[in-house]
C-alpha atoms as a PDB file:
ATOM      1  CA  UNK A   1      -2.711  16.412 -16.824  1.00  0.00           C
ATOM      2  CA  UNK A   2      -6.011  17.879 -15.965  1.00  0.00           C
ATOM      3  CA  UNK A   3      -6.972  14.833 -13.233  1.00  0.00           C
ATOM      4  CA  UNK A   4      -3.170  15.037 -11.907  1.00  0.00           C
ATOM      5  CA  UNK A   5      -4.305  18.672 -11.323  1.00  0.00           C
ATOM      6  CA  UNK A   6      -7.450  18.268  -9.552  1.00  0.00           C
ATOM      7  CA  UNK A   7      -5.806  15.729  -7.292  1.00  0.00           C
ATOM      8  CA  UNK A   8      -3.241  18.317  -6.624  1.00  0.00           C
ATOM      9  CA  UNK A   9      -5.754  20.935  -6.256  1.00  0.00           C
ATOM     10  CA  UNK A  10      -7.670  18.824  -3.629  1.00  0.00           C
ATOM     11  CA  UNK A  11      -5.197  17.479  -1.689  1.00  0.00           C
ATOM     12  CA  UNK A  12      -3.613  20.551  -1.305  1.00  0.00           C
ATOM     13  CA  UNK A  13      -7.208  21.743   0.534  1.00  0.00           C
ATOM     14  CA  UNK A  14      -7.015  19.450   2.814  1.00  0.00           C
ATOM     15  CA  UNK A  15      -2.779  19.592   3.759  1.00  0.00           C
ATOM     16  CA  UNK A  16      -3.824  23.626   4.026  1.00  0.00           C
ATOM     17  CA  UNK A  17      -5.644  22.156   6.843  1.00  0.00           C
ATOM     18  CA  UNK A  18      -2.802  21.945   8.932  1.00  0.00           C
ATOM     19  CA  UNK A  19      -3.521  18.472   9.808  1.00  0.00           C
ATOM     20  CA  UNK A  20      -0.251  15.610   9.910  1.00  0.00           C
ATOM     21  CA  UNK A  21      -1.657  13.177   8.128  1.00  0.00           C
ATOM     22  CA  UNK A  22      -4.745  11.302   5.735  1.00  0.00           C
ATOM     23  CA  UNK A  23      -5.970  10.270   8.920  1.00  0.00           C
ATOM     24  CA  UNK A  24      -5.404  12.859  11.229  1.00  0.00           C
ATOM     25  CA  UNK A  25      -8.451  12.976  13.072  1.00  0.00           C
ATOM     26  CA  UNK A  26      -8.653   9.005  14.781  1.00  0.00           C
ATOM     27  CA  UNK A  27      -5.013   7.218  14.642  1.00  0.00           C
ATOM     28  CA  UNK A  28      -1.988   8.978  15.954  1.00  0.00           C
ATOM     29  CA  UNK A  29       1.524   8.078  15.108  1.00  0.00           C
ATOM     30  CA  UNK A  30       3.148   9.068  18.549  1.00  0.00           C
ATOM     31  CA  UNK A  31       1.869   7.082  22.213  1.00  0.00           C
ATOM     32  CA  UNK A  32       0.340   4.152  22.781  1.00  0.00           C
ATOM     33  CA  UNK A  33      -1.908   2.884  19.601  1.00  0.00           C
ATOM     34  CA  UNK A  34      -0.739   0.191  16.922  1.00  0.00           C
ATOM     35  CA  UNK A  35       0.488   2.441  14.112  1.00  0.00           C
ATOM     36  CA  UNK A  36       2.844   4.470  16.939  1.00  0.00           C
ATOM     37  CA  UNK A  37       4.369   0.974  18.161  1.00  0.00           C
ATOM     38  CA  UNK A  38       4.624  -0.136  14.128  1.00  0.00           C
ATOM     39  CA  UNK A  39       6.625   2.739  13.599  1.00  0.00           C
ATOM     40  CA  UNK A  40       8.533   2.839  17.115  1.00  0.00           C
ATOM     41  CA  UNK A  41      10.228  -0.273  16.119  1.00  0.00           C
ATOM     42  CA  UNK A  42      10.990   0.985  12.563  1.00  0.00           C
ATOM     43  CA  UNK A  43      12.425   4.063  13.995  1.00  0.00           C
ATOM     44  CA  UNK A  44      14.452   1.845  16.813  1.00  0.00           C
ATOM     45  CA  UNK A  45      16.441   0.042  13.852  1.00  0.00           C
ATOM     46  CA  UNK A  46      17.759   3.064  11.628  1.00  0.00           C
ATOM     47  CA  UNK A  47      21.431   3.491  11.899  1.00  0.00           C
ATOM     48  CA  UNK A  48      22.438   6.296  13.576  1.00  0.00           C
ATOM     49  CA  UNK A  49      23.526   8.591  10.348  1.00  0.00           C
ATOM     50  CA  UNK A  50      21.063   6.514   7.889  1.00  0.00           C
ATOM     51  CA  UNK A  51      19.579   8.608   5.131  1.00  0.00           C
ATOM     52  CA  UNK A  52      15.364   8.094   5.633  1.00  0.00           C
ATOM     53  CA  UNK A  53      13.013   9.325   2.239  1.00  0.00           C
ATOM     54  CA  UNK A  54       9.254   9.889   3.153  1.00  0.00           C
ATOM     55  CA  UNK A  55       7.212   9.273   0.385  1.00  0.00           C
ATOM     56  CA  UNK A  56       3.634  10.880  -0.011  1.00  0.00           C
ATOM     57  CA  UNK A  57       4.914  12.357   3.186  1.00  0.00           C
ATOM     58  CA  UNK A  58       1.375  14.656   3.228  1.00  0.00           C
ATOM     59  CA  UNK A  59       2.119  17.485   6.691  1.00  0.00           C
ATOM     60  CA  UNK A  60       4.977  15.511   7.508  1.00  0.00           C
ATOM     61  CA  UNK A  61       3.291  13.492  10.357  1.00  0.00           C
ATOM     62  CA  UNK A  62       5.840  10.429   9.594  1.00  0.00           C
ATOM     63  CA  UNK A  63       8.489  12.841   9.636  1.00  0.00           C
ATOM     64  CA  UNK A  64       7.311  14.047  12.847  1.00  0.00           C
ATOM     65  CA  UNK A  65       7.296  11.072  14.747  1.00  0.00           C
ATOM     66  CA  UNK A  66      10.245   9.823  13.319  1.00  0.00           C
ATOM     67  CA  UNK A  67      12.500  13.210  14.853  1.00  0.00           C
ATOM     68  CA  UNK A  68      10.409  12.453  17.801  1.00  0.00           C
ATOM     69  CA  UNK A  69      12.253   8.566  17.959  1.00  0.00           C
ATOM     70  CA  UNK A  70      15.382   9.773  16.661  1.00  0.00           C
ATOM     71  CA  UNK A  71      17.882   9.491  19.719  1.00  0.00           C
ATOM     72  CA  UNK A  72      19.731  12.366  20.744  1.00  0.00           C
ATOM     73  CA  UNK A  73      23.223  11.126  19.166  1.00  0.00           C
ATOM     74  CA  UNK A  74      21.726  10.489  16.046  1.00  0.00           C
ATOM     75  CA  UNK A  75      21.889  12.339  13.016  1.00  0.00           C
ATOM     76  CA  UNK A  76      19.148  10.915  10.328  1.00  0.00           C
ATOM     77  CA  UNK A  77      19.126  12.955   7.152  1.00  0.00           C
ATOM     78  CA  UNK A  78      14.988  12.675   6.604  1.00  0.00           C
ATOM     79  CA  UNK A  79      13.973  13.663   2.688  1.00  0.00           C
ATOM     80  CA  UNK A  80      10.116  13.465   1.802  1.00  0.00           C
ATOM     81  CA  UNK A  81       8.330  14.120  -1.335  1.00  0.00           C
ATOM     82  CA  UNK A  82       4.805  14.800  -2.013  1.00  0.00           C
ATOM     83  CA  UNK A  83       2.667  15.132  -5.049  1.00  0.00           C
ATOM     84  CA  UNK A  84       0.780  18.030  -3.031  1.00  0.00           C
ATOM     85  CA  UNK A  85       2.098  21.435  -1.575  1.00  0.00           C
ATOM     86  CA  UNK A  86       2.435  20.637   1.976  1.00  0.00           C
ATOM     87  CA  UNK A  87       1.721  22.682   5.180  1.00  0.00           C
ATOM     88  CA  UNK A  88       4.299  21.701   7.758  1.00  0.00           C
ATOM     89  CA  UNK A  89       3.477  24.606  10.187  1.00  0.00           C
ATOM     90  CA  UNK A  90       5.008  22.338  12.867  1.00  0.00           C
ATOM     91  CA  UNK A  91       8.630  22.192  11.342  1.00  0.00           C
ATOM     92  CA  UNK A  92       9.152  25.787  11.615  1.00  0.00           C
ATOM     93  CA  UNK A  93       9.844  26.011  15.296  1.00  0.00           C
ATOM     94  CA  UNK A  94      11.440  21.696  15.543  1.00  0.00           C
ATOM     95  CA  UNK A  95      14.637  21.898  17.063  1.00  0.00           C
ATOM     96  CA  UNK A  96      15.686  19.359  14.510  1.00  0.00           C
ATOM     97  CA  UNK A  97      14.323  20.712  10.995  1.00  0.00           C
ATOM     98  CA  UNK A  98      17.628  20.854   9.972  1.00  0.00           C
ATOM     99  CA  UNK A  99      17.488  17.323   9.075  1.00  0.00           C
ATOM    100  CA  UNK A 100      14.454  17.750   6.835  1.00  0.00           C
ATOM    101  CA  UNK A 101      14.281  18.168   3.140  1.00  0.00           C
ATOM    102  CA  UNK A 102      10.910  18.579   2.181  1.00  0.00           C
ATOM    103  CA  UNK A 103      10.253  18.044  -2.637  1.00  0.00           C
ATOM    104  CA  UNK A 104       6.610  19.581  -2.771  1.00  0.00           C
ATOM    105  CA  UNK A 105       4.569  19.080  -6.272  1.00  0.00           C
ATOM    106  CA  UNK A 106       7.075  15.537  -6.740  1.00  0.00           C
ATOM    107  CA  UNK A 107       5.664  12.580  -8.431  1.00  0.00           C
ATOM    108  CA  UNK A 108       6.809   9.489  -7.055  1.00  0.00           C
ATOM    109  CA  UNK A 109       7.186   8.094  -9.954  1.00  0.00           C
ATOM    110  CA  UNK A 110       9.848   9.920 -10.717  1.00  0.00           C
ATOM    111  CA  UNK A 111      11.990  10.248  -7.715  1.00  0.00           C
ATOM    112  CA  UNK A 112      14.899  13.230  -7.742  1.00  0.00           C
ATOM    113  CA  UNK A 113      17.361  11.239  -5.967  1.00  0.00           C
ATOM    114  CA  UNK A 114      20.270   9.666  -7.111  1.00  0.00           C
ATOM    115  CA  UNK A 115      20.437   5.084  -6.888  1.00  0.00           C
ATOM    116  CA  UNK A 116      21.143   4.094  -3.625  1.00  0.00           C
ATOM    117  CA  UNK A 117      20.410   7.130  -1.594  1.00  0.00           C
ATOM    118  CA  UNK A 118      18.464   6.167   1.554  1.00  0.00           C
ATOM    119  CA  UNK A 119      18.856   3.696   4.000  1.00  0.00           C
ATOM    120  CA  UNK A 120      15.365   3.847   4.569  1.00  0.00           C
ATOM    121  CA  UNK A 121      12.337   4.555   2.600  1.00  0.00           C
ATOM    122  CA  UNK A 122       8.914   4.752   4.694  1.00  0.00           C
ATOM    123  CA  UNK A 123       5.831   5.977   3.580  1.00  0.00           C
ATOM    124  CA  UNK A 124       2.088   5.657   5.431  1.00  0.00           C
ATOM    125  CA  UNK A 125      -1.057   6.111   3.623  1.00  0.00           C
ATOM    126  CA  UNK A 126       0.351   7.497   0.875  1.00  0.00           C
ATOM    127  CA  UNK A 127       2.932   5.057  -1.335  1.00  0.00           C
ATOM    128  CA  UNK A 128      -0.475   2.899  -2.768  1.00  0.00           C
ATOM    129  CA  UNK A 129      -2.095   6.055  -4.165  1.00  0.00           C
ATOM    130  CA  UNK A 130       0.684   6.132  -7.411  1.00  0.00           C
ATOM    131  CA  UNK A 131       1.298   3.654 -10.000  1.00  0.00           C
ATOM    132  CA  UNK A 132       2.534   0.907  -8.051  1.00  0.00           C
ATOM    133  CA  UNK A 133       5.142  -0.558 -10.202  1.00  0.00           C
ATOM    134  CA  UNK A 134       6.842   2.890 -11.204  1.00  0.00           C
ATOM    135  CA  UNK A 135       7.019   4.010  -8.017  1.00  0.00           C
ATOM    136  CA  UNK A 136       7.678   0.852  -6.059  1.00  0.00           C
ATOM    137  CA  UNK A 137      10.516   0.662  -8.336  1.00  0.00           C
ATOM    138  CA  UNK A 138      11.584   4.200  -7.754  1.00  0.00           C
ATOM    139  CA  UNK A 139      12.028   3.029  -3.804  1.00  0.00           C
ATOM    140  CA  UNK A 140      14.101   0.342  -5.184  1.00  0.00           C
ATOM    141  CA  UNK A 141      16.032   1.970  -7.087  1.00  0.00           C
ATOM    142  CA  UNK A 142      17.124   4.949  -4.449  1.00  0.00           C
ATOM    143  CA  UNK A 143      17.382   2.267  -1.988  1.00  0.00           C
ATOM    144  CA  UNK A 144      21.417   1.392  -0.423  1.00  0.00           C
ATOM    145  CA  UNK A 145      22.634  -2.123  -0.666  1.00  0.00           C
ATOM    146  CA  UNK A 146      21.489  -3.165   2.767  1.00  0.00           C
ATOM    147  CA  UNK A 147      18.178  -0.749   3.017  1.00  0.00           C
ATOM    148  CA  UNK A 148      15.203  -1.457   4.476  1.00  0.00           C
ATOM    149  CA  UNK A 149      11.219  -0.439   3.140  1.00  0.00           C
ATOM    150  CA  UNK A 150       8.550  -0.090   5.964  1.00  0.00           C
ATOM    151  CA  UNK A 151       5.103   0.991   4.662  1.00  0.00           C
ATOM    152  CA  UNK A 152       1.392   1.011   5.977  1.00  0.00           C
ATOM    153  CA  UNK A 153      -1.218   0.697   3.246  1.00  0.00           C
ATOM    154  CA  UNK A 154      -4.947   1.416   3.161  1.00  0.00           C
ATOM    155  CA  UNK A 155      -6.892  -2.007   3.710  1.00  0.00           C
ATOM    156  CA  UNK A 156     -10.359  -2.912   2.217  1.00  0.00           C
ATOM    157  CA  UNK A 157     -11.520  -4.277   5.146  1.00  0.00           C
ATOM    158  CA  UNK A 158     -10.005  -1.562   7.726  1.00  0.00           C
ATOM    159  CA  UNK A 159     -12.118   0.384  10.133  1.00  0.00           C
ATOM    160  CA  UNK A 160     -10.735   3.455   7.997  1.00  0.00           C
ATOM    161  CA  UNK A 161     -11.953   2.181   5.010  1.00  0.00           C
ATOM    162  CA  UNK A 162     -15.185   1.264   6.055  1.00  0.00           C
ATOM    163  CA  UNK A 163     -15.204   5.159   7.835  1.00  0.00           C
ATOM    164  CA  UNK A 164     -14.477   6.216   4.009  1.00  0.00           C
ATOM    165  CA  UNK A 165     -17.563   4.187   2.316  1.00  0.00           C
ATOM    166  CA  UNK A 166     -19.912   6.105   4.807  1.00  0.00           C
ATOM    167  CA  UNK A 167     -18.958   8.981   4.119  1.00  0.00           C
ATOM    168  CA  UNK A 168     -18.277   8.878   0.633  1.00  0.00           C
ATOM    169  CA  UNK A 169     -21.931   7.828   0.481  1.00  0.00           C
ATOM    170  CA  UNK A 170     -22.831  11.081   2.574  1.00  0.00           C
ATOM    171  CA  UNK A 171     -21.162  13.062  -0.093  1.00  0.00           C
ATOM    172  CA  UNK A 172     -22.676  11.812  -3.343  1.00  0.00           C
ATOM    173  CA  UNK A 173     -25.934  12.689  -1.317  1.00  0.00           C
ATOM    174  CA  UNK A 174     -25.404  15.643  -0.583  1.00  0.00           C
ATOM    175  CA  UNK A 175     -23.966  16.622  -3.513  1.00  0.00           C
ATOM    176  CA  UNK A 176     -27.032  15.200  -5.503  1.00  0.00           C
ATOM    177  CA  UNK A 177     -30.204  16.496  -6.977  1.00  0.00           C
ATOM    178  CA  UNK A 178     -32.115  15.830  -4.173  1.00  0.00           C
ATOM    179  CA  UNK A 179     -29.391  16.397  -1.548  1.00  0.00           C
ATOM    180  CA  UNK A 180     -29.716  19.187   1.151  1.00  0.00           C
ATOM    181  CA  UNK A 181     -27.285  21.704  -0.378  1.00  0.00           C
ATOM    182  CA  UNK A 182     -29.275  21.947  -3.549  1.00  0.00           C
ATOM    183  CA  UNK A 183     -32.375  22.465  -1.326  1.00  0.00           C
ATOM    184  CA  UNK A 184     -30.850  24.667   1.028  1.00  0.00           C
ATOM    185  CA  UNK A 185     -29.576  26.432  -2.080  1.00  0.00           C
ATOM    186  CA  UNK A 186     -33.388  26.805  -3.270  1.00  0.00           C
ATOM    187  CA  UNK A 187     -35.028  27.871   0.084  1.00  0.00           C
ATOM    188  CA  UNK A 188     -32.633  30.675   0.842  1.00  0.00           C
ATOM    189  CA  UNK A 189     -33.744  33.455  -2.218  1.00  0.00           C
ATOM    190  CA  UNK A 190     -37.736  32.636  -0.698  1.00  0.00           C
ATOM    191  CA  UNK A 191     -36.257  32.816   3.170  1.00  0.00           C
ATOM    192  CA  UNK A 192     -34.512  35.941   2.808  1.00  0.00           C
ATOM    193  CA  UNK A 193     -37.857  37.072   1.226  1.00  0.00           C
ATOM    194  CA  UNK A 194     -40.150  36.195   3.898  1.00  0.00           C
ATOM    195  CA  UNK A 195     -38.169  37.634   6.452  1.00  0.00           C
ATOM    196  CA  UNK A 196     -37.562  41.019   4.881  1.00  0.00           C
ATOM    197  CA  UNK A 197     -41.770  40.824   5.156  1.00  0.00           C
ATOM    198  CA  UNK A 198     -42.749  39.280   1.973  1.00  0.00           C
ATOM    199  CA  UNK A 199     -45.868  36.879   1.728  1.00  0.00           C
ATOM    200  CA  UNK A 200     -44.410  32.853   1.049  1.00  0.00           C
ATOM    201  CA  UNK A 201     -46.043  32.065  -2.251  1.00  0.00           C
ATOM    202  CA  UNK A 202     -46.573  28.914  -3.924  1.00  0.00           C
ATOM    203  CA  UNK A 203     -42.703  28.667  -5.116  1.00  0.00           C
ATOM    204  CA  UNK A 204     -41.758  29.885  -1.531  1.00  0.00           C
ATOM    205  CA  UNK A 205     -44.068  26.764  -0.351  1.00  0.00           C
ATOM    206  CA  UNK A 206     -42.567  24.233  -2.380  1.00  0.00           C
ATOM    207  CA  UNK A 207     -39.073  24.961  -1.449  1.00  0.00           C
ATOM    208  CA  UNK A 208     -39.742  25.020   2.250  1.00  0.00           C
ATOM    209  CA  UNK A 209     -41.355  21.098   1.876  1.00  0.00           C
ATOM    210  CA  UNK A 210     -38.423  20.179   0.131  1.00  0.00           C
ATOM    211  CA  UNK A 211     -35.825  21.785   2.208  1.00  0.00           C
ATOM    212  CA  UNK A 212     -37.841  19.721   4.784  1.00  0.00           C
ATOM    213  CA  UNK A 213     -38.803  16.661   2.527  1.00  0.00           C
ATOM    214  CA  UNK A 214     -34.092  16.157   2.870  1.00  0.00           C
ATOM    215  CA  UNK A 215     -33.911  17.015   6.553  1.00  0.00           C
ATOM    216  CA  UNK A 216     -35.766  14.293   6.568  1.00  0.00           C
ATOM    217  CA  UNK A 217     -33.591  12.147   4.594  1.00  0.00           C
ATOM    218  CA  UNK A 218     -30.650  12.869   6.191  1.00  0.00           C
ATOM    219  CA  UNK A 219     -32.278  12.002   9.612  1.00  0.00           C
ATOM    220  CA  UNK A 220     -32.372   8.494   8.037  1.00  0.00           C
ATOM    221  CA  UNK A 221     -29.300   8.461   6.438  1.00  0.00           C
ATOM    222  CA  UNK A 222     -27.458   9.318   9.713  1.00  0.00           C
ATOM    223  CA  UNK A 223     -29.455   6.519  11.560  1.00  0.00           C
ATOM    224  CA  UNK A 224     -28.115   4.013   9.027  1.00  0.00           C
ATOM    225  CA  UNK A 225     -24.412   4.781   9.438  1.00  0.00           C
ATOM    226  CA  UNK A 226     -21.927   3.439  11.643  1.00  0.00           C
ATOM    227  CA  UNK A 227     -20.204   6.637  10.830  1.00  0.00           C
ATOM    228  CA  UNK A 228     -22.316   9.505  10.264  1.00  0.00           C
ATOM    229  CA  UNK A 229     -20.012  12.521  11.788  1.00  0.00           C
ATOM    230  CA  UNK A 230     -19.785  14.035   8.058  1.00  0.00           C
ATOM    231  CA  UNK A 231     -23.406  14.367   7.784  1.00  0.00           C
ATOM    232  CA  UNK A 232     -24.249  15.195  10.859  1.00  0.00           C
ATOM    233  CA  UNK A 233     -21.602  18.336  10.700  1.00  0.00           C
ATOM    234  CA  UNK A 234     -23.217  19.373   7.489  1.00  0.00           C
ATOM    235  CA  UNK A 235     -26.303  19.267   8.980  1.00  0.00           C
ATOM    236  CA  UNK A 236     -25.499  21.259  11.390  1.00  0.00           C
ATOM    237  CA  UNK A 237     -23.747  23.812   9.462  1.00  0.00           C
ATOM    238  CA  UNK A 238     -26.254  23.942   6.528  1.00  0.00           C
ATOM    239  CA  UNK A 239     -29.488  24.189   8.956  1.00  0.00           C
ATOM    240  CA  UNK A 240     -27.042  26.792  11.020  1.00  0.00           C
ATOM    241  CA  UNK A 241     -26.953  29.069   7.751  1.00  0.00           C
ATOM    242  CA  UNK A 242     -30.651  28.911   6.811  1.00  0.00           C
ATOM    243  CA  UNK A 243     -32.241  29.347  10.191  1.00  0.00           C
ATOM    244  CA  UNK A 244     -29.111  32.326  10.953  1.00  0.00           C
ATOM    245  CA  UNK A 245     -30.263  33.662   7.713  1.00  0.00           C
ATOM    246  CA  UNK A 246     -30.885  37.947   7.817  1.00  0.00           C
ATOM    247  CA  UNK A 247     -32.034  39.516   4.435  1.00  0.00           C
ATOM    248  CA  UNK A 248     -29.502  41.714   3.987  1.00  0.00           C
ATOM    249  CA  UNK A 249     -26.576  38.736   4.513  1.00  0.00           C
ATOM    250  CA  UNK A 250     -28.301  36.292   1.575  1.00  0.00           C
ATOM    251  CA  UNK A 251     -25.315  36.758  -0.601  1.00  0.00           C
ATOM    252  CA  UNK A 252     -22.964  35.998   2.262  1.00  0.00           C
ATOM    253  CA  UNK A 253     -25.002  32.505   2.827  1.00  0.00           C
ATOM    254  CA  UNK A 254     -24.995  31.442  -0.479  1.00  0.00           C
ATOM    255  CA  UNK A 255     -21.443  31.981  -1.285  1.00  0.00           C
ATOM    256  CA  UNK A 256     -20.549  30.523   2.267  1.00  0.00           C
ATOM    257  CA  UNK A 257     -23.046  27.112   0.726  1.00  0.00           C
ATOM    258  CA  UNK A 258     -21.072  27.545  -2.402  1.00  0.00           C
ATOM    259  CA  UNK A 259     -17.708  27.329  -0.815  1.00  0.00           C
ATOM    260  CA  UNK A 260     -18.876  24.118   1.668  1.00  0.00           C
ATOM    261  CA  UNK A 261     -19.785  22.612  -2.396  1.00  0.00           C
ATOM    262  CA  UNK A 262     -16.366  22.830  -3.405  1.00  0.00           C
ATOM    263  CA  UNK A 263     -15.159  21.646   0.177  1.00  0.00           C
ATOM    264  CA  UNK A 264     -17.051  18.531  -0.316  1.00  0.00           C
ATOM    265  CA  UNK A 265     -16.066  17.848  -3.760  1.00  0.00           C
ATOM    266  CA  UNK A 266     -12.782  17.584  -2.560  1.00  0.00           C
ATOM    267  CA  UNK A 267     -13.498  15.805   0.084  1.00  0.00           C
ATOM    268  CA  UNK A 268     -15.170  13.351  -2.230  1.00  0.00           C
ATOM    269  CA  UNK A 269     -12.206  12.513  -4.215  1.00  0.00           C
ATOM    270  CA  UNK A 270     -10.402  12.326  -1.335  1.00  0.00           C
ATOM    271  CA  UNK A 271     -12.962   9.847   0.127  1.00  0.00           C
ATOM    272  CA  UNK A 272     -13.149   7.434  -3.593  1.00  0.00           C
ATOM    273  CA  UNK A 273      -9.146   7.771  -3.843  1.00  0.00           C
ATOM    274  CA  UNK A 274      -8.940   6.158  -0.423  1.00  0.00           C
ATOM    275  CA  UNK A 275     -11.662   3.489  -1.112  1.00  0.00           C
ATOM    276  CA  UNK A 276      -9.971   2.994  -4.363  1.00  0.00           C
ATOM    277  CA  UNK A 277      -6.393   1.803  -3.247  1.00  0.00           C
ATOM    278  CA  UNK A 278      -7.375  -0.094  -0.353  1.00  0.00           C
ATOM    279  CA  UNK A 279      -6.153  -3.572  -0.778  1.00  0.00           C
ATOM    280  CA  UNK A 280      -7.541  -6.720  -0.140  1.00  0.00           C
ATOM    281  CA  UNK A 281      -5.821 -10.376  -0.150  1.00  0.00           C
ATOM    282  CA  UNK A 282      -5.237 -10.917  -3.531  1.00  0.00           C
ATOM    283  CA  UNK A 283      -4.700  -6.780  -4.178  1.00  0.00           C
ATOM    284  CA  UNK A 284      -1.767  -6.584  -1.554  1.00  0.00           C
ATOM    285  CA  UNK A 285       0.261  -9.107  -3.085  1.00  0.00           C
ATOM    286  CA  UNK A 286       0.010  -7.643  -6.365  1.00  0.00           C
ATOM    287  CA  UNK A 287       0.615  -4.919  -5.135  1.00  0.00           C
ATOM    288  CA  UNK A 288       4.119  -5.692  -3.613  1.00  0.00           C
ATOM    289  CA  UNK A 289       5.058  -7.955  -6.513  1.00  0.00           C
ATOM    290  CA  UNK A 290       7.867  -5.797  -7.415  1.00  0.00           C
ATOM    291  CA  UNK A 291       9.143  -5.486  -3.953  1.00  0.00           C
ATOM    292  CA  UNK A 292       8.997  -9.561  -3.987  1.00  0.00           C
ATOM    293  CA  UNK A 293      11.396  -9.633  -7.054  1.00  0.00           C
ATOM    294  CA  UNK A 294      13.543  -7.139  -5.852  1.00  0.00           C
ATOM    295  CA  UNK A 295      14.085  -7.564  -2.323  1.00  0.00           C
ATOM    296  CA  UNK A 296      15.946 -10.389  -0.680  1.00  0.00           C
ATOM    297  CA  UNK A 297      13.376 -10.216   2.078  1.00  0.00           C
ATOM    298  CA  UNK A 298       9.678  -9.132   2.294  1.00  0.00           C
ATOM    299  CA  UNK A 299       7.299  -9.168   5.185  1.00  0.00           C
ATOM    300  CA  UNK A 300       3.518  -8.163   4.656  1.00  0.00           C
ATOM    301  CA  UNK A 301       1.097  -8.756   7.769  1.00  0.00           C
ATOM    302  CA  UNK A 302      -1.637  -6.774   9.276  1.00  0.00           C
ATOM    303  CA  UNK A 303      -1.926  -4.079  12.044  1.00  0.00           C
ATOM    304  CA  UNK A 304      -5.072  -4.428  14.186  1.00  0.00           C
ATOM    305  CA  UNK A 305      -6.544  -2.741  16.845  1.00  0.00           C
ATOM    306  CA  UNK A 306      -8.790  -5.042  19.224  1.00  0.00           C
ATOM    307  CA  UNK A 307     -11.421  -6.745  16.886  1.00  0.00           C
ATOM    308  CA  UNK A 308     -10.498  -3.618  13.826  1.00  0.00           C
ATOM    309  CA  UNK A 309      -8.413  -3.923  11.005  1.00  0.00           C
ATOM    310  CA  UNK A 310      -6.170  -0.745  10.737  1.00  0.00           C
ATOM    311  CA  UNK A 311      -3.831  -1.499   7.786  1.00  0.00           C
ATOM    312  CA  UNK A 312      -1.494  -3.571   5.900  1.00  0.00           C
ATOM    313  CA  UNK A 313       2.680  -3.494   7.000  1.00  0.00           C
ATOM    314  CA  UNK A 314       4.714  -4.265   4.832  1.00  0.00           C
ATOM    315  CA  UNK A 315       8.949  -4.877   5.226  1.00  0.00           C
ATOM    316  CA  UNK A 316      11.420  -5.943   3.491  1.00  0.00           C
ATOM    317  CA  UNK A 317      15.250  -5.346   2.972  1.00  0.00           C
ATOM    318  CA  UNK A 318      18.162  -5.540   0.517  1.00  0.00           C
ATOM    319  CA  UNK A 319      17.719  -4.725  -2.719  1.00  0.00           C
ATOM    320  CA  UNK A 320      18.384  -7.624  -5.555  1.00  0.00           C
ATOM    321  CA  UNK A 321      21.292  -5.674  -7.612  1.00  0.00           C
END
């Protein structure tokens, strides 16, 4: 109960965010990229009064771009259902919310939908992170005679998983010992001295080298990545706090370093959870092994984009009854 309760607690962070989805900041699902055309033809074959359920649905960015393909005669009923509390700050103003039934704090394990419900069930980024047979077989089960599954699932060997790695190694750094925010943590007390006109003395001394001895390190470490925008913005927002630092504002600093602690923490589960479900070869197709046994047809391929691996797509239709 406890770890289902930190997950909750730190994916409801990042949803507070505001952004649409896990991957908010590089792949979009509307225009021109792979992901938006996966999903365009998805969209293009739903009935025109099918019943769609979202799962893992996150901000809803699925849901977006699925009211955004909905044609104007159409009337999908769209469900989604997220372990999280999401922020859908873009729903309140949709012409078409209506359609939308949003089940915050819902395990999809446990779906609360009667069998054969949907039409459709989609899910992006989101489906792989539960236990794969219970809820698998909770999209079977709500699934209608002649419904269809589309999903996208983290890869091992994506360009989003290999953006993860980096900076899941970023965070264990700088989390560490001998990471920055421990030795910004132990400059500040000795800054905030020295610049209300104390003398540095030998403790002063020893936290300036180290807070150096790291800037160092994380010059390195940045040089090393592929993807080293997570560093470098906590560079640049630790080094902004200690060199902005006033005497009278220490508290304010530290509590600000405090609260960037707990940001990254998050973010670091976050970052392992990803890592953690992305699938390789033999991992996808256990993975779908119940949808193999309980579909009359199942489709798994890859999405690219150029030389980069984006994800796994996966679709299959009619259930076995």
């Amino acid at each position: 109960m406890h770890e289902r309760h930190r997950r909750q607690q730190a994916w409801n962070h990042y949803w507070s965010s505001g952004v649409l989805h896990s991957c908010d900041s590089s792949l979009s699902l509307e225009g021109v990229g792979p992901l938006a055309q996966f999903w365009r033809t998805v969209f293009a074959e739903i009935p025109a009064h099918a019943r769609v359920l979202d799962v893992a649905t996150g901000n809803g960015g699925l849901l977006k771009a699925a009211l955004t393909a909905m044609p104007a005669q159409a009337n999908w009923q769209l469900a989604a259902v997220d372990l999280a509390q999401p922020r859908m700050d873009w729903l309140q103003a949709h012409p078409r919310a209506h359609c939308i039934q949003v089940h915050a704090e819902t395990s999809m394990e446990q779906l609360p939908f009667a069998a054969g419900a949907f039409d459709r069930v989609i899910s992006q980024f989101g489906i792989e992170y539960g236990a794969p047979e219970a809820s698998l077989g909770e999209c079977l089960r709500v699934l209608s005679d002649h419904g269809q599954v589309a999903l996208v699932l983290h890869h091992a060997d994506s360009i989003i998983t290999q953006v993860s790695r980096d900076e899941l190694q970023g965070q264990c750094w700088l989390l560490s010992r001998s990471g920055l925010l421990n030795a910004a943590r132990a400059l500040l007390p000795h800054l905030a001295a020295m610049r209300s006109g104390q003398a540095p003395d030998a403790r002063a001394e020893a936290a300036r080298q180290g807070y150096n001895q790291s800037m160092a390190e994380m010059a390195h470490l940045i040089e090393s990545q592929a993807a080293p925008d997570l560093l470098i913005h906590a560079r640049d927002a630790i080094h902004g706090w200690v060199a902005q630092l006033q005497a009278q504002h220490l508290n304010a600093c530290q509590d600000a370093l405090a609260r960037y602690r707990d940001d990254l923490e998050d973010a670091q589960l976050r970052s392992n959870e990803q890592i953690e479900v992305a699938m390789d070869t033999r991992s996808i197709e256990q993975f779908v092994a119940p949808l193999r046994a309980g579909l009359k047809s199942l489709d798994v391929s890859t999405i690219t984009h150029g030389q980069h691996i984006l994800a796994w797509a996966v679709r299959g239709h009619s259930p076995i009854r």
